[in-house]
Protein backbone atom coordinates (compact mmCIF):
# COMPACT_ATOMS: atom_id res chain seq x y z
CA UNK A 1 57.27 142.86 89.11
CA UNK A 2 54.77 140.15 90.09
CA UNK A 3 55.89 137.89 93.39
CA UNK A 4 56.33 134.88 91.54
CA UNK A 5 59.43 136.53 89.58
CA UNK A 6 60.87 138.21 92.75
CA UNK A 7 61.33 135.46 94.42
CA UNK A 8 62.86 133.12 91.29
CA UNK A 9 65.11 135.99 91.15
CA UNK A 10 66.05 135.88 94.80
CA UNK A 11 66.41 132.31 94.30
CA UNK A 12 68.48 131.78 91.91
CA UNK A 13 70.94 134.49 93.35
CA UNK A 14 71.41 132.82 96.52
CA UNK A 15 71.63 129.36 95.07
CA UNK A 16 74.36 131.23 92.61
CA UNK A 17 75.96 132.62 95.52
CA UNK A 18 75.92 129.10 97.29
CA UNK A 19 77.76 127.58 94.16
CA UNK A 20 80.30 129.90 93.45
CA UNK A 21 81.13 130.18 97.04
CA UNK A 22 81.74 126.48 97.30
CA UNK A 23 83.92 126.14 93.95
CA UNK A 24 86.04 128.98 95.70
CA UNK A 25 86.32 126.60 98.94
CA UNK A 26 87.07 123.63 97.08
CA UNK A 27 89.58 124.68 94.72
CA UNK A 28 91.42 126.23 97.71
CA UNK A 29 91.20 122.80 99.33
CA UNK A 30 91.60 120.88 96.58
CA UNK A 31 95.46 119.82 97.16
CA UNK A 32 97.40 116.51 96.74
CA UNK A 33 100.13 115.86 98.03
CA UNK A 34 103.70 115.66 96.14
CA UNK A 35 107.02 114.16 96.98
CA UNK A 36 110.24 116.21 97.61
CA UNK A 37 111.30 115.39 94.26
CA UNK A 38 108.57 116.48 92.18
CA UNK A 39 107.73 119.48 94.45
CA UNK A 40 111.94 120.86 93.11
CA UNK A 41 111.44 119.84 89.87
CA UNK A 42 107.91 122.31 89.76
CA UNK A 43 110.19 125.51 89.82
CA UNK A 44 108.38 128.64 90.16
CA UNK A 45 105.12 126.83 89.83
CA UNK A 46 105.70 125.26 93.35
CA UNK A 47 105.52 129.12 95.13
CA UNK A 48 102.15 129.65 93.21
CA UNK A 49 100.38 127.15 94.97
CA UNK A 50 99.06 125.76 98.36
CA UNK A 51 100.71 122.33 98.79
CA UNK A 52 101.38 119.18 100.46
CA UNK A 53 104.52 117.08 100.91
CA UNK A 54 105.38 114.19 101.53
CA UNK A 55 108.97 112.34 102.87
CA UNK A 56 110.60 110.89 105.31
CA UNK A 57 111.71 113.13 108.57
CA UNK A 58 115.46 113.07 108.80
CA UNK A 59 116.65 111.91 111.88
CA UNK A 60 118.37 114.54 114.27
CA UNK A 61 116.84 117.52 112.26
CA UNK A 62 113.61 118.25 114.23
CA UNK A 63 114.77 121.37 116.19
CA UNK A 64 111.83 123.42 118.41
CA UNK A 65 111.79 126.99 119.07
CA UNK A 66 108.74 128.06 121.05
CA UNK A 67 105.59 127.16 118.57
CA UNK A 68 108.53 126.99 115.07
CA UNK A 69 109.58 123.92 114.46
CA UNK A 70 112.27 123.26 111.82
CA UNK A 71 113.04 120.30 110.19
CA UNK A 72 113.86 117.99 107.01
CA UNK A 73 111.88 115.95 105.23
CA UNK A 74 113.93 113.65 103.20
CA UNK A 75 113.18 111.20 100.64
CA UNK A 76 116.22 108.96 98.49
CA UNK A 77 118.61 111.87 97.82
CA UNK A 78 116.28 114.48 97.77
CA UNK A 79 115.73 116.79 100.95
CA UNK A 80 113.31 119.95 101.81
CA UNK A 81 113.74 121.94 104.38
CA UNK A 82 110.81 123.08 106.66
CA UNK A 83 109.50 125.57 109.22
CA UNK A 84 106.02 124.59 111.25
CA UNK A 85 104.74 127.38 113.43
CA UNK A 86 101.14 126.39 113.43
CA UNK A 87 98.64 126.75 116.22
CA UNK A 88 98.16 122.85 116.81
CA UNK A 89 100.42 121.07 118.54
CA UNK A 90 102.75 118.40 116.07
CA UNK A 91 101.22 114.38 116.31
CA UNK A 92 102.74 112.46 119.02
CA UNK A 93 103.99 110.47 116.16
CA UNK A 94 105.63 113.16 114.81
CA UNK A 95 110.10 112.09 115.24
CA UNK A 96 112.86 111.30 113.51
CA UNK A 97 112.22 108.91 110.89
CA UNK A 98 108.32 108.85 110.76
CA UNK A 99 106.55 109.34 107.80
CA UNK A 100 104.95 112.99 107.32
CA UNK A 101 103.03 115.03 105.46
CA UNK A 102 103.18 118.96 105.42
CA UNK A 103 100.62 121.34 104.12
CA UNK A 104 101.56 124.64 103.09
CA UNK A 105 103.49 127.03 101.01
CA UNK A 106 107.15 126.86 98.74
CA UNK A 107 109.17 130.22 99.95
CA UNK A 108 111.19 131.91 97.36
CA UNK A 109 114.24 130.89 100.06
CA UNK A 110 113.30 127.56 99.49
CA UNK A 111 112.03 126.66 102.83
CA UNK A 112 108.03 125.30 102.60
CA UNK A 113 106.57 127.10 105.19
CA UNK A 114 104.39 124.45 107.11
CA UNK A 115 100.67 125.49 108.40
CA UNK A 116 100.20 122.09 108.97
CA UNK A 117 101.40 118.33 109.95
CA UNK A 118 100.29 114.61 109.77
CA UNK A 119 102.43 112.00 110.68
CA UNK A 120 101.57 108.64 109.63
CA UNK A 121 101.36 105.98 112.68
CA UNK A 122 102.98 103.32 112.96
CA UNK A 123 100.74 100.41 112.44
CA UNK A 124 100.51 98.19 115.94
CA UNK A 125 99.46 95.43 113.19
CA UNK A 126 102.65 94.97 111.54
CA UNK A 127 105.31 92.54 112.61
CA UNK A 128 108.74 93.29 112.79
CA UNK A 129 111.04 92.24 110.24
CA UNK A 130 111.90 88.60 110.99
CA UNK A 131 109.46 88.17 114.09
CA UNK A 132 107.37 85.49 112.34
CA UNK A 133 108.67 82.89 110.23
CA UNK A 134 105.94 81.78 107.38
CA UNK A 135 105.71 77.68 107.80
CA UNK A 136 105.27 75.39 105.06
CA UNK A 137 101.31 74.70 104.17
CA UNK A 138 100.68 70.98 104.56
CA UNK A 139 99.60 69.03 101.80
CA UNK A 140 96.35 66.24 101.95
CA UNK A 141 92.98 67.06 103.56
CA UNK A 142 93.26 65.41 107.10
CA UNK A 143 89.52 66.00 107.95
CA UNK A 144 87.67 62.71 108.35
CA UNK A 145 84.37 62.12 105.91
């Protein structure tokens, strides 16, 4: 074989080795997140696949056991029962009540089995419910010409 073709062959090997190496990455990466509803209405699908959830965090259900954390994430009537033991430590946001998202797997029990957490921070931008009253925009231009 001539030089030329060894190395177009060595090329294109590493360059397919390089694609099919990030397709593998990305599909295993590749989640979006689902509510607590849709994730019981997926059935067996939901234990197939890597996952994220989304819900509330029931207040008075966070309850810490070394690294495991159990808790519920809630959303209308629908509830989904979870167990953290990841090596980071949860948000600071992270409580009763706080919006969360959990990455991870659907047991066969039922439980999703948590590798890891985002809670999603309160905003220091919003106002609180009745702090500021909108006022009436005034009609006429008073600017002088």
């Amino acid at each position: 074989m001539h030089t030329y073709t060894k190395f177009g062959i060595l090329v294109v090997v590493i360059i397919g080795t390089l694609a099919w190496l990030a397709s593998g990455g990305i599909s295993e990466t590749a989640t979006y997140y689902k509510t607590v509803a849709e994730i019981k209405n997926m059935g067996g699908d939901a234990h197939a696949k890597r996952l994220r959830v989304a819900g509330d965090v029931e207040d008075g259900s966070i309850q810490r056991n070394g690294r495991q954390v159990r808790f519920v994430l809630k959303q209308e009537a629908d509830t989904l029962h979870v167990l953290y033991d990841g090596i980071e430590p949860l948000p600071d946001t992270f409580k009763g009540g706080a919006q969360a998202v959990a990455d991870g797997r659907l047991q066969p029990d039922g439980t999703f089995h948590a590798t890891k957490i985002q809670a999603k921070c309160a905003s220091k931008y919003e106002a609180k419910p009745g702090q500021y009253k909108a006022k009436p925009a005034e009609s006429g231009n008073k600017a002088a010409l």
